[in-house]
N, C-alpha and C. Protein backbone atom coordinates (compact mmCIF):
# COMPACT_ATOMS: atom_id res chain seq x y z
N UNK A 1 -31.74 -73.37 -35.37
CA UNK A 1 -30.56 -74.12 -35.76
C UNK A 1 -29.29 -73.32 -35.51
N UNK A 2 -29.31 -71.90 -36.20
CA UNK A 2 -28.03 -71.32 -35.94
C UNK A 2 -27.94 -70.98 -34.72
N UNK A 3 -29.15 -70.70 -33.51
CA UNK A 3 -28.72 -70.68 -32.25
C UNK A 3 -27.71 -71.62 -31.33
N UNK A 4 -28.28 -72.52 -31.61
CA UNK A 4 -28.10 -73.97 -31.33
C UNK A 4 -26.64 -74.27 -31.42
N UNK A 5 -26.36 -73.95 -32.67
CA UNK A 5 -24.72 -74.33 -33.16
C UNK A 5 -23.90 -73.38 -32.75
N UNK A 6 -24.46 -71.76 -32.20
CA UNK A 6 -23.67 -70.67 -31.53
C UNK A 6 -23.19 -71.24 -29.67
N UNK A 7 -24.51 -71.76 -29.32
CA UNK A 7 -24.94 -71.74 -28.11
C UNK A 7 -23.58 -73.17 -27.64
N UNK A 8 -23.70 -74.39 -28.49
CA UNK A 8 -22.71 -75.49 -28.41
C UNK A 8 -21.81 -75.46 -28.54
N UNK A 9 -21.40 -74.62 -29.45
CA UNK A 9 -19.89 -74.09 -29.72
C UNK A 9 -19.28 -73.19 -28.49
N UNK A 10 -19.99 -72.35 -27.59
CA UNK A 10 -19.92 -71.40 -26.76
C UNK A 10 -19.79 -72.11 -25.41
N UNK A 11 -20.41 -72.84 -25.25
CA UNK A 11 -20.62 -73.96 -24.19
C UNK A 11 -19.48 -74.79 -24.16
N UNK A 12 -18.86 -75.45 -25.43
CA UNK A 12 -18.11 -76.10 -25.47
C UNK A 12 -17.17 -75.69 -25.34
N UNK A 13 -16.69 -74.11 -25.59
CA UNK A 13 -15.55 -73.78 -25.42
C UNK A 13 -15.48 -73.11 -23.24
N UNK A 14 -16.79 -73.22 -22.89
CA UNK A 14 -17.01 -73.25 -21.32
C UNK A 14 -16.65 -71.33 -21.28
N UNK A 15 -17.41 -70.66 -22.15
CA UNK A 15 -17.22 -69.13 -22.27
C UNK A 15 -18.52 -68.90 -22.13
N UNK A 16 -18.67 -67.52 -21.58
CA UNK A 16 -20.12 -67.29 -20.72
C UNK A 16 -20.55 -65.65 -22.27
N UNK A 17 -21.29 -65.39 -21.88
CA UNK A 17 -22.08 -64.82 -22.77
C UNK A 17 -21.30 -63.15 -22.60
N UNK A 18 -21.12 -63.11 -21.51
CA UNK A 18 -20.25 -61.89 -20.83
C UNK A 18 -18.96 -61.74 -21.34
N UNK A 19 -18.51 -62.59 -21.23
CA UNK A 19 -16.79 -62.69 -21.76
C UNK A 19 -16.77 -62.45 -23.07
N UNK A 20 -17.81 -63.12 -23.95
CA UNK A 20 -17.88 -62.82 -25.51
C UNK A 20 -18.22 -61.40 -25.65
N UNK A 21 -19.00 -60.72 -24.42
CA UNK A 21 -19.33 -59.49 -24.99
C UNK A 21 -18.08 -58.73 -24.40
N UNK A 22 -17.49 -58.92 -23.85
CA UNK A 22 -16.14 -58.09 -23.33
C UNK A 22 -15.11 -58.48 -24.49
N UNK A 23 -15.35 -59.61 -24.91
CA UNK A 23 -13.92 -59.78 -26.17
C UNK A 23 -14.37 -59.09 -27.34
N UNK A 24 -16.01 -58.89 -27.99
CA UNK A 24 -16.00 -58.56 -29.16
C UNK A 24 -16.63 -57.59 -29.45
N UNK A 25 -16.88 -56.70 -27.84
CA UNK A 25 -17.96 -55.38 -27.85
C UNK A 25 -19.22 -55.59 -27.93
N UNK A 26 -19.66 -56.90 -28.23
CA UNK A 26 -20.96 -56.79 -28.79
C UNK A 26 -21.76 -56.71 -27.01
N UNK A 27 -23.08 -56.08 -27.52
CA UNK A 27 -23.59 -56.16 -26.31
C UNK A 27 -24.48 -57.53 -26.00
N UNK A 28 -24.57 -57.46 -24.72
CA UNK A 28 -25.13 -59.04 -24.16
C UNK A 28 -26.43 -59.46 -25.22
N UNK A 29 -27.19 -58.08 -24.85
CA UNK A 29 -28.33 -58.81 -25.36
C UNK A 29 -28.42 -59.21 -26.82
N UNK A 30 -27.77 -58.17 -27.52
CA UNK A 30 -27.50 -58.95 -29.09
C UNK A 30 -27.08 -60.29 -29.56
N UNK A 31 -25.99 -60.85 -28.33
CA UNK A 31 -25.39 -62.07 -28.07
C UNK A 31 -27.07 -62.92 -27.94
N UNK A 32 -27.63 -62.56 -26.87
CA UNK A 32 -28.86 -63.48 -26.60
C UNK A 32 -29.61 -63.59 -28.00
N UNK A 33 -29.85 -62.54 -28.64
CA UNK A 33 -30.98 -62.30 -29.38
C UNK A 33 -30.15 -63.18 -30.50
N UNK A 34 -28.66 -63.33 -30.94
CA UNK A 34 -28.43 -64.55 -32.11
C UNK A 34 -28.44 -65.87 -31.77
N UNK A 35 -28.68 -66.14 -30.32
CA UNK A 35 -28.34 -67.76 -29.75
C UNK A 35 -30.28 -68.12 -29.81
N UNK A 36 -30.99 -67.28 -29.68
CA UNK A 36 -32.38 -67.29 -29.57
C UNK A 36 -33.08 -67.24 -31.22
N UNK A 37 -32.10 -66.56 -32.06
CA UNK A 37 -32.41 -66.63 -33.30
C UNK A 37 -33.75 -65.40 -33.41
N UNK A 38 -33.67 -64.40 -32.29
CA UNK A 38 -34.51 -63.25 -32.63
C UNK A 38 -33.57 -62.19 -33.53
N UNK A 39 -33.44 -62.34 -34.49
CA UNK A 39 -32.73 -61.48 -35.55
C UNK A 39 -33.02 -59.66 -35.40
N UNK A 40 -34.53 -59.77 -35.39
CA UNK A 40 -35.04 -58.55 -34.89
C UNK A 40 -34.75 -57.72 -34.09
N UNK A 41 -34.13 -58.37 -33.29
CA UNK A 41 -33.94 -57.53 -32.15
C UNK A 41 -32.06 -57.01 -32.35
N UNK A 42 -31.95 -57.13 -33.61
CA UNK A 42 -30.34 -56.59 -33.55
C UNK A 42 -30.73 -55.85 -34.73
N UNK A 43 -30.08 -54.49 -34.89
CA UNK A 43 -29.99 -53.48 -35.47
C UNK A 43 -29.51 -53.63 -37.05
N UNK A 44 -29.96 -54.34 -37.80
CA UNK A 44 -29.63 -54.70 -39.22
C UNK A 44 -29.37 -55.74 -39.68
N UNK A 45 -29.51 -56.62 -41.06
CA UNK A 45 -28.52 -57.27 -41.10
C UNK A 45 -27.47 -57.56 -41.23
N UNK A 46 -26.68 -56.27 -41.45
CA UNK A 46 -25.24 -56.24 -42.00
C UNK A 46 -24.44 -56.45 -40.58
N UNK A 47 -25.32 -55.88 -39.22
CA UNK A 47 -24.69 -56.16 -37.99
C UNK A 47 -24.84 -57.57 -37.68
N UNK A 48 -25.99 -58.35 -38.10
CA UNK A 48 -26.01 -59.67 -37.33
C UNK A 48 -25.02 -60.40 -38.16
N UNK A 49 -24.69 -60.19 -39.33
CA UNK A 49 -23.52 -61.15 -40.21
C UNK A 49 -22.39 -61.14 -39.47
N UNK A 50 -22.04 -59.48 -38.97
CA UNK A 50 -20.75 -59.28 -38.30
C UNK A 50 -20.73 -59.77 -36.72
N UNK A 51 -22.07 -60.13 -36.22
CA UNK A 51 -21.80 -60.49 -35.06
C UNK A 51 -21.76 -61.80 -35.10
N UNK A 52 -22.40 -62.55 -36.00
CA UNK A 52 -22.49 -63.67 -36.04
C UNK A 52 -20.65 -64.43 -36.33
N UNK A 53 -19.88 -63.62 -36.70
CA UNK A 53 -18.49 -64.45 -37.44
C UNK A 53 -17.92 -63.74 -36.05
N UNK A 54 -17.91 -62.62 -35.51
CA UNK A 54 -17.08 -62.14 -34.53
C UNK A 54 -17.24 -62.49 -33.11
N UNK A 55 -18.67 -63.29 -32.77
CA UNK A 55 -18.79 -64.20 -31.80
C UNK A 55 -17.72 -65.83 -32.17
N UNK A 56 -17.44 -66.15 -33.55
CA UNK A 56 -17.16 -67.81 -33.79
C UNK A 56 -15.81 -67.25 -33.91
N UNK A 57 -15.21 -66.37 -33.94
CA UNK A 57 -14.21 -65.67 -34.13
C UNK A 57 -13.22 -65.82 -32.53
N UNK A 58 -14.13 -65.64 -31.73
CA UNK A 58 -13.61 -65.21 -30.56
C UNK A 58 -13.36 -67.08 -29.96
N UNK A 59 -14.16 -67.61 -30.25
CA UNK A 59 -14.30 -68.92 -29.92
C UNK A 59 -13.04 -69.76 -31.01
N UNK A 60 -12.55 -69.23 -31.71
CA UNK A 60 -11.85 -69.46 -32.56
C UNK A 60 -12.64 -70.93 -33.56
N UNK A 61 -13.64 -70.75 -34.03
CA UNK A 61 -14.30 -71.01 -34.88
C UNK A 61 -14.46 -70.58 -36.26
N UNK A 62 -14.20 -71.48 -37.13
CA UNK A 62 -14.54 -70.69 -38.65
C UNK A 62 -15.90 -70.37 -38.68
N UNK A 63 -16.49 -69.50 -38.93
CA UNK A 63 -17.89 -68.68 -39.28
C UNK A 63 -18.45 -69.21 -40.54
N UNK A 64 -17.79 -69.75 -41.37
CA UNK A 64 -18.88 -70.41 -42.84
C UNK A 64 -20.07 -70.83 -42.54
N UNK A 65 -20.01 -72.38 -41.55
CA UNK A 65 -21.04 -72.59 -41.28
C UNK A 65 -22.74 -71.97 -41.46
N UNK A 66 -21.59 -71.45 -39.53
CA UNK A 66 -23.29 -70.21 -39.23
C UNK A 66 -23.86 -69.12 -40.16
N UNK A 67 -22.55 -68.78 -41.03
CA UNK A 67 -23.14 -67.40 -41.94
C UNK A 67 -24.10 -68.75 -42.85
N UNK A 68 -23.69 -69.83 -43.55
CA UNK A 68 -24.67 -70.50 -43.99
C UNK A 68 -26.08 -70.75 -43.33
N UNK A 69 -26.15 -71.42 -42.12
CA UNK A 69 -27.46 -71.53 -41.70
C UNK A 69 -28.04 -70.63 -41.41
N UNK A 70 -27.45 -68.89 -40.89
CA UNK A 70 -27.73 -67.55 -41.23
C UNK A 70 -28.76 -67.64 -42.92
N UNK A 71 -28.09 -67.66 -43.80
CA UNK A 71 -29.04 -67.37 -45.19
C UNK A 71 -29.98 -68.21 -45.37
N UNK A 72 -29.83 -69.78 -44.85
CA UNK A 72 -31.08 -70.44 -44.90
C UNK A 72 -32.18 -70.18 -44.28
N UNK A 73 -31.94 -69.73 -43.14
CA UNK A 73 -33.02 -69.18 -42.14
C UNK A 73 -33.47 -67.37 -42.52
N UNK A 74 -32.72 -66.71 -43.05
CA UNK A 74 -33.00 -65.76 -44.15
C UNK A 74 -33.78 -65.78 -45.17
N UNK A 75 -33.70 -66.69 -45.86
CA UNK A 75 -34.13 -67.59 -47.31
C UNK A 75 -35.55 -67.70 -47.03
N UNK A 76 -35.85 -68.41 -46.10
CA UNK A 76 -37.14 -68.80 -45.77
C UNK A 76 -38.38 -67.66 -45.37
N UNK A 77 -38.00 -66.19 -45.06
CA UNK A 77 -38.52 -64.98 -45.13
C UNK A 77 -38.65 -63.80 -45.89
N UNK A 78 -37.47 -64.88 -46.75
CA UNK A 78 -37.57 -63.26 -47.96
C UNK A 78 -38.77 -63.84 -49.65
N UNK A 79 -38.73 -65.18 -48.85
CA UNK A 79 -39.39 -65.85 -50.03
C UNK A 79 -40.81 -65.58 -50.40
C-alpha cells in the first residue's frame, strides 16, 4: 500500500527515482526498497520514517498519510 501511494505520487509528479535521490541524498536503492515496501533492506526504522517524509517532501507532498500506512504495515509485525 505505502509503495503504491509513494510510487503514484512520484509518477504523478513525472520524477524518476534518480532525481529524488539527487534532491534528498537518499540512495537509489533505499528509494526502491520503500516503493517495494522491503523495509529491511534500509538501515533502521528511524531512517525509513525520514526517508519516507523526505521523498513526499521533495514531491511536495504532506507525509501524514504515508507515515500512517507506514505504522499500519508496522502494526501488523510487531503484533
Amino acid at each position: 500500500m505505502l509503495g503504491q501511494y509513494l510510487r503514484r505520487h512520484r509518477e504523478g509528479a513525472d520524477i524518476s527515482l534518480n532525481e529524488i535521490s539527487i534532491s534528498t541524498r537518499i540512495r537509489v536503492e533505499y528509494l526502491k526498497a520503500l516503493e517495494s515496501e522491503q523495509y529491511d533492506r534500509i538501515p533502521g526504522d528511524t531512517y525509513v520514517r525520514g526517508y519516507i517524509k523526505q521523498y513526499l517532501k521533495t514531491l511536495s507532498v504532506d507525509p501524514a498519510e504515508a507515515c500512517r500506512l507506514y505504522e499500519e504495515h508496522r502494526g501488523k509485525f510487531i503484533h
